[in-house]
Protein backbone atom coordinates (compact mmCIF):
# COMPACT_ATOMS: atom_id res chain seq x y z
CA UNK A 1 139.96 84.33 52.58
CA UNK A 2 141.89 83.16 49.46
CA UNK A 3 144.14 80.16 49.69
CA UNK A 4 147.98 79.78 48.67
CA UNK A 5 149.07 78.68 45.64
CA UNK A 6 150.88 76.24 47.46
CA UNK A 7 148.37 75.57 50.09
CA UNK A 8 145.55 74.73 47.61
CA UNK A 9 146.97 71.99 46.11
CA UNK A 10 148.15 70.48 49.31
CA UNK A 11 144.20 70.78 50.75
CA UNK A 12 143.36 69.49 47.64
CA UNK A 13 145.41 66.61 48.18
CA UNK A 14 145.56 65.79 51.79
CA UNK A 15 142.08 67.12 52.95
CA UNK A 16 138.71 65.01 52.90
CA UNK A 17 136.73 67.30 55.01
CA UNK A 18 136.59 70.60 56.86
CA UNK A 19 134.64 70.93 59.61
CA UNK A 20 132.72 74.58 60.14
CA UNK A 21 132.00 75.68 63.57
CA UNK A 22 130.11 78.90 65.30
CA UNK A 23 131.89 81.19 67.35
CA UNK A 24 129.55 79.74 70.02
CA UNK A 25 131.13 76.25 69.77
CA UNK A 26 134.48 77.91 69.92
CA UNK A 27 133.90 79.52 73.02
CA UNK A 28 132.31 76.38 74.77
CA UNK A 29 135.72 74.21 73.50
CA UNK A 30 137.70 77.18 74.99
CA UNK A 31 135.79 76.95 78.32
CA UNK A 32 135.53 73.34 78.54
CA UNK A 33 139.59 73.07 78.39
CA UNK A 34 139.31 75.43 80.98
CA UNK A 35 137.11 74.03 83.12
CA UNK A 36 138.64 70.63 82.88
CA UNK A 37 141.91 71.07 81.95
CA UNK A 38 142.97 74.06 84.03
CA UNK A 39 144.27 75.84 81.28
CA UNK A 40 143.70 78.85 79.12
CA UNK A 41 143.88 78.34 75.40
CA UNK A 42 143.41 81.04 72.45
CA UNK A 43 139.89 81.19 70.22
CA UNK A 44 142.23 80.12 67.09
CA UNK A 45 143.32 76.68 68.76
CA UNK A 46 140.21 76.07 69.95
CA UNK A 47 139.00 76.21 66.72
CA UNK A 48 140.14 72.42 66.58
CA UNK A 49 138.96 71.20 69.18
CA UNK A 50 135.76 72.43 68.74
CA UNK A 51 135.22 70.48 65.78
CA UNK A 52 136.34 67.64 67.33
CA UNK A 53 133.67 67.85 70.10
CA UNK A 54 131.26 68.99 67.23
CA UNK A 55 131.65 65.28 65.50
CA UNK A 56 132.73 63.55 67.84
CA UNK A 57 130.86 60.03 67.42
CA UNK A 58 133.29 60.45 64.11
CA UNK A 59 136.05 59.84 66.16
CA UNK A 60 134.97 57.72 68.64
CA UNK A 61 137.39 54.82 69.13
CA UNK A 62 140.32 57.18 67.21
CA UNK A 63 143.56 58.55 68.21
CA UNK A 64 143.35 61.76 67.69
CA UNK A 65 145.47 64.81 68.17
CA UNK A 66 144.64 68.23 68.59
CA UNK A 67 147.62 70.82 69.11
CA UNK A 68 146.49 73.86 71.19
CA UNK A 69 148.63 77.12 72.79
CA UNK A 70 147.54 79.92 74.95
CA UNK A 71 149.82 82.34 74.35
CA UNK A 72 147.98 84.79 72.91
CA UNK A 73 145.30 85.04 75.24
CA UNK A 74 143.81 88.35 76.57
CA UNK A 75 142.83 87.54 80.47
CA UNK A 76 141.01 90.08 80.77
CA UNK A 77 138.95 89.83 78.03
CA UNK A 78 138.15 85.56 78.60
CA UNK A 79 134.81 85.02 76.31
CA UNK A 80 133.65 82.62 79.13
C-alpha cells in the first residue's frame, strides 16, 4: 500500500510506532467485543483494538481511546 503525499509527512510527524497484528488477533478483538460488549464490530475497527490488547502492559495505567463501528458487518459471514 503506498502512502499519501499528505499522509506521509503527517505519520512522519505524529507517529512513534505502528503496531502489526495477524488476522488471528483481529478476529479474537472482534469476538471479545462481542462476547463482552454485546456488540458486533467490523475486522477494520478491530484492527485497533487488537493492538491494544496485543501491548497492552504498554498501556496499562493509560487513557486510551479506541473508536470502533459495525456498520459494515456481514452477519452471516461473523469470523467467530
Amino acid at each position: 500500500t503506498q502512502l499519501g503525499d499528505k499522509n506521509f509527512p503527517l505519520i512522519q510527524k505524529y507517529v512513534d510506532r505502528i503496531i502489526r497484528v495477524t488476522e488471528k488477533e483481529i478476529i479474537e478483538a472482534m469476538r471479545l467485543v462481542c462476547e463482552r460488549m454485546k456488540i458486533i464490530i467490523e475486522p477494520s475497527s478491530a484492527v485497533a483494538f487488537a493492538g491494544l490488547l496485543k501491548e497492552k502492559d504498554r498501556f496499562k495505567g493509560k487513557k486510551v481511546c479506541v473508536i470502533i463501528s459495525g456498520g459494515n458487518v456481514d452477519l452471516k459471514n461473523l469470523p467467530f
